[in-house]
Protein backbone atom coordinates (compact mmCIF):
# COMPACT_ATOMS: atom_id res chain seq x y z
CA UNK A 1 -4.24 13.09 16.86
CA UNK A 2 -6.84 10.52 17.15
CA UNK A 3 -8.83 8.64 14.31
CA UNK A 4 -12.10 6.89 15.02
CA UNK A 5 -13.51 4.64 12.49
CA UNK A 6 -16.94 3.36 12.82
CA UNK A 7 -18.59 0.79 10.33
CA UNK A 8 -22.37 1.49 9.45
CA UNK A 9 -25.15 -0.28 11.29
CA UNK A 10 -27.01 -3.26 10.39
CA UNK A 11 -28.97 -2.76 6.96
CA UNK A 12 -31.66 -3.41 4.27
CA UNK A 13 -30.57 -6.59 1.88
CA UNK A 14 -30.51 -6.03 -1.68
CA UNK A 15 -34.26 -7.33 -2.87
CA UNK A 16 -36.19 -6.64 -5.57
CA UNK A 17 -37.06 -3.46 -4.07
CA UNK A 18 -34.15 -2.20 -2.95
CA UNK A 19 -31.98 -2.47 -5.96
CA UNK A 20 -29.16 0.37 -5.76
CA UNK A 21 -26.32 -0.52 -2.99
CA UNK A 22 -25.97 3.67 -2.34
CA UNK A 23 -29.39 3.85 -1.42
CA UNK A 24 -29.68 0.92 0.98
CA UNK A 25 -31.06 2.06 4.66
CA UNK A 26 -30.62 1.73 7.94
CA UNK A 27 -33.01 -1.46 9.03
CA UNK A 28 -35.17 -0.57 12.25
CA UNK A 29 -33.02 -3.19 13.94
CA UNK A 30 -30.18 -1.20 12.91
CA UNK A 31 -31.02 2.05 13.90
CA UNK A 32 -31.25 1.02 17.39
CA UNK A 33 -28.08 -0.43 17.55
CA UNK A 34 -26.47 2.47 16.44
CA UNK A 35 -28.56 4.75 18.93
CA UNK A 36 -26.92 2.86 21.40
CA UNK A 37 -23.42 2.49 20.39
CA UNK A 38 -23.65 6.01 20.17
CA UNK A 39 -24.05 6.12 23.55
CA UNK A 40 -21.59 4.25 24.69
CA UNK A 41 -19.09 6.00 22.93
CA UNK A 42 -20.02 8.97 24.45
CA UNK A 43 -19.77 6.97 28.38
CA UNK A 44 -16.05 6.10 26.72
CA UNK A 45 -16.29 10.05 26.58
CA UNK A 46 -15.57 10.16 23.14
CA UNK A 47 -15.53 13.49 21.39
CA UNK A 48 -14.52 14.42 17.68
CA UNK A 49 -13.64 17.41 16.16
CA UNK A 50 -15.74 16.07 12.84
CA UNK A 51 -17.15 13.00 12.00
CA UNK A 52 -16.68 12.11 7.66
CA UNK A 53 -19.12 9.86 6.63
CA UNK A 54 -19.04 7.97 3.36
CA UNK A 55 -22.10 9.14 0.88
CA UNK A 56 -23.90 5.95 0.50
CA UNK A 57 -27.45 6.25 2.74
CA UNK A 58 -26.55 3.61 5.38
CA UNK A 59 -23.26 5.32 6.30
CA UNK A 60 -24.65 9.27 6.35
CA UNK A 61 -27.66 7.74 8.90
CA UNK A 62 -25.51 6.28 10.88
CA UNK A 63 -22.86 9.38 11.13
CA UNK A 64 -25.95 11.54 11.87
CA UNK A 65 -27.23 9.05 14.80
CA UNK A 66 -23.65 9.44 16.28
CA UNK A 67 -23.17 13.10 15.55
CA UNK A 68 -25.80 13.93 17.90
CA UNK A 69 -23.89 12.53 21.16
CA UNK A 70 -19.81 12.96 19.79
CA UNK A 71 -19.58 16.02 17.88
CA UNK A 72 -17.86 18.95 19.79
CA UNK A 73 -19.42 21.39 17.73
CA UNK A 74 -22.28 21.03 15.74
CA UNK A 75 -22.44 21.39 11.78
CA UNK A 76 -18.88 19.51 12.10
CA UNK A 77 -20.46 16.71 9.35
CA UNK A 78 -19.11 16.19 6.29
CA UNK A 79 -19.18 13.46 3.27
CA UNK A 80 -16.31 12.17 1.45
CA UNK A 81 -16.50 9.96 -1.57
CA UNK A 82 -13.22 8.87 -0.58
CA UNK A 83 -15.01 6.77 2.15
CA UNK A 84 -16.99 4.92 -0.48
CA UNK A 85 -16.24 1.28 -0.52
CA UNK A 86 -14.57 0.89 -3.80
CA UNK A 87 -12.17 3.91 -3.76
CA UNK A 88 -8.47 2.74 -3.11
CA UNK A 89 -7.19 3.15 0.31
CA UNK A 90 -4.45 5.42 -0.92
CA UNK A 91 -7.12 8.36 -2.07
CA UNK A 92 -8.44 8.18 1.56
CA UNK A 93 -5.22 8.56 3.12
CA UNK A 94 -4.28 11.67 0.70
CA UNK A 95 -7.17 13.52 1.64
CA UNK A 96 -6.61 12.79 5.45
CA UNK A 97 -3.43 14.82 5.14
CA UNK A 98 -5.49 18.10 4.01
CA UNK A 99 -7.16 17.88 7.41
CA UNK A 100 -5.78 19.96 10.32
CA UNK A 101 -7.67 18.06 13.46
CA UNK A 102 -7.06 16.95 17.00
CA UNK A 103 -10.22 14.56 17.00
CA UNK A 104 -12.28 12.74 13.92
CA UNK A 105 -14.39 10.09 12.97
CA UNK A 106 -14.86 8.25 9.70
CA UNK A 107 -18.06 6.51 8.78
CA UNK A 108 -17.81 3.51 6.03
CA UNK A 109 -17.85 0.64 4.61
CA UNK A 110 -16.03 -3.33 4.77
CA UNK A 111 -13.43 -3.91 3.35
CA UNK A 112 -12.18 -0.01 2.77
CA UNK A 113 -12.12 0.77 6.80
CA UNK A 114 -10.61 -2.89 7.65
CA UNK A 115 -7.62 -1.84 4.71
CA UNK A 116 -7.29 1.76 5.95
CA UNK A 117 -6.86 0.82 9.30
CA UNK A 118 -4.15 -1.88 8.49
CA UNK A 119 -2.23 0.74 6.19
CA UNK A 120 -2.04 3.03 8.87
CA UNK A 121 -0.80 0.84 11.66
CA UNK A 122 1.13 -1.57 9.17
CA UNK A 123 2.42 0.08 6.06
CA UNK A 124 0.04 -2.93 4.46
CA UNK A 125 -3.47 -3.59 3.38
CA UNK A 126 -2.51 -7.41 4.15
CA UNK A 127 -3.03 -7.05 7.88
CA UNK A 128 -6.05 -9.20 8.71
CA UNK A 129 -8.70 -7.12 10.38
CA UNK A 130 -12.78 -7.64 10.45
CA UNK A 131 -15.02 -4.66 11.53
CA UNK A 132 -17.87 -5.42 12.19
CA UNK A 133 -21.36 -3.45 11.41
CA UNK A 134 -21.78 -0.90 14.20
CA UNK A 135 -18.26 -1.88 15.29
CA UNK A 136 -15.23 0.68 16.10
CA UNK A 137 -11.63 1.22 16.07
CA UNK A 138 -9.63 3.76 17.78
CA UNK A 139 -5.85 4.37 16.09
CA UNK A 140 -3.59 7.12 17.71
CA UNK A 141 -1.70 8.87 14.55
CA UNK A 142 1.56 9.01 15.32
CA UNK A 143 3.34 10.32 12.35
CA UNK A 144 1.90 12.14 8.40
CA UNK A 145 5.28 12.47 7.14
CA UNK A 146 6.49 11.12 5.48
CA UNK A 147 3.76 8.24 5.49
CA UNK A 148 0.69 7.94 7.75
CA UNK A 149 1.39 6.05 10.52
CA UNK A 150 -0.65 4.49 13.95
CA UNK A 151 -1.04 2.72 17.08
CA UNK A 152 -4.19 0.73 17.03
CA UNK A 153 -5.36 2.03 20.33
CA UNK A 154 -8.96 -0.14 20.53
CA UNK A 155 -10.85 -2.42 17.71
CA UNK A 156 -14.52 -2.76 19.73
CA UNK A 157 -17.43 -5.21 18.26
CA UNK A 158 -21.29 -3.75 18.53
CA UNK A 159 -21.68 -6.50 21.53
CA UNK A 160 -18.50 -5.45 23.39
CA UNK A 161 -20.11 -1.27 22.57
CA UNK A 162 -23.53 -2.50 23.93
CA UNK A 163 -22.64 -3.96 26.93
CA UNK A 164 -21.06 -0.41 28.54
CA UNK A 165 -24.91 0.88 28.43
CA UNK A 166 -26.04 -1.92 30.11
């Protein structure tokens, strides 16, 4: 089984304006970074069964820009508040197991992907990993029982993404 997790694009600072984190956007900037990453991904030939996007604004935009180019099926697009950025690692990984999947993608937030990732290849949330806005990790599941565990298969920055469209 293969899980893809993919940090939200580039966004709008907290301002007097834009006061609630949830409802920060996507900046302009951001948006067209994302477009394309997405395509990249898809050159990598990337395809997921469903891609689970946290609920705050900035993540579902950027799990619908990708949806469009790596979803299998369509309507395969759902939203987890276990992707949020302050739920424990631990309430991510129990839902994971009620998923029956070949092929997924998670859309979230620093530091809750960095942490998932290094509990599922490590057994730890000490391992020290940094992802990047717009940037992407591929782990190979290699065993749900009784723990999750991984092979970290790819950890790609936005500038290593962009470059395979170029």
């Amino acid at each position: 089984m293969d899980l893809y997790l993919f940090r939200h694009g580039k966004a709008e600072e907290k301002t007097g304006l834009v006061t609630s984190d949830s409802g920060r956007k996507l900046t302009e900037i951001g948006i067209k970074e994302i477009e394309t990453i997405s395509k990249s991904l898809k050159v990598l030939d990337i395809e997921v069964d469903y891609i689970i996007s946290s609920p705050l604004k900035r993540a579902k935009q950027t799990a619908d820009i990708i949806s469009k180019d790596l979803l299998k099926r369509k309507k395969q697009f759902l939203i987890w508040d276990e992707l949020k950025p302050e739920i424990p690692v631990e309430e991510t990984i129990k839902k994971i197991y009620s998923l029956n999947f070949s092929s997924i993608m998670f859309v979230g937030h620093e530091p809750h992907l960095s942490s998932l990732i290094s509990n599922i290849i490590s057994g730890s949330t000490k391992t020290e990993i940094l992802l990047k806005k717009g940037g992407f990790a591929h782990i190979e599941l290699i065993s749900n029982t009784p723990v999750l565990r991984g092979t970290l298969k790819s950890l790609m920055t936005p500038k290593q993404l962009k470059k395979l469209c170029s």
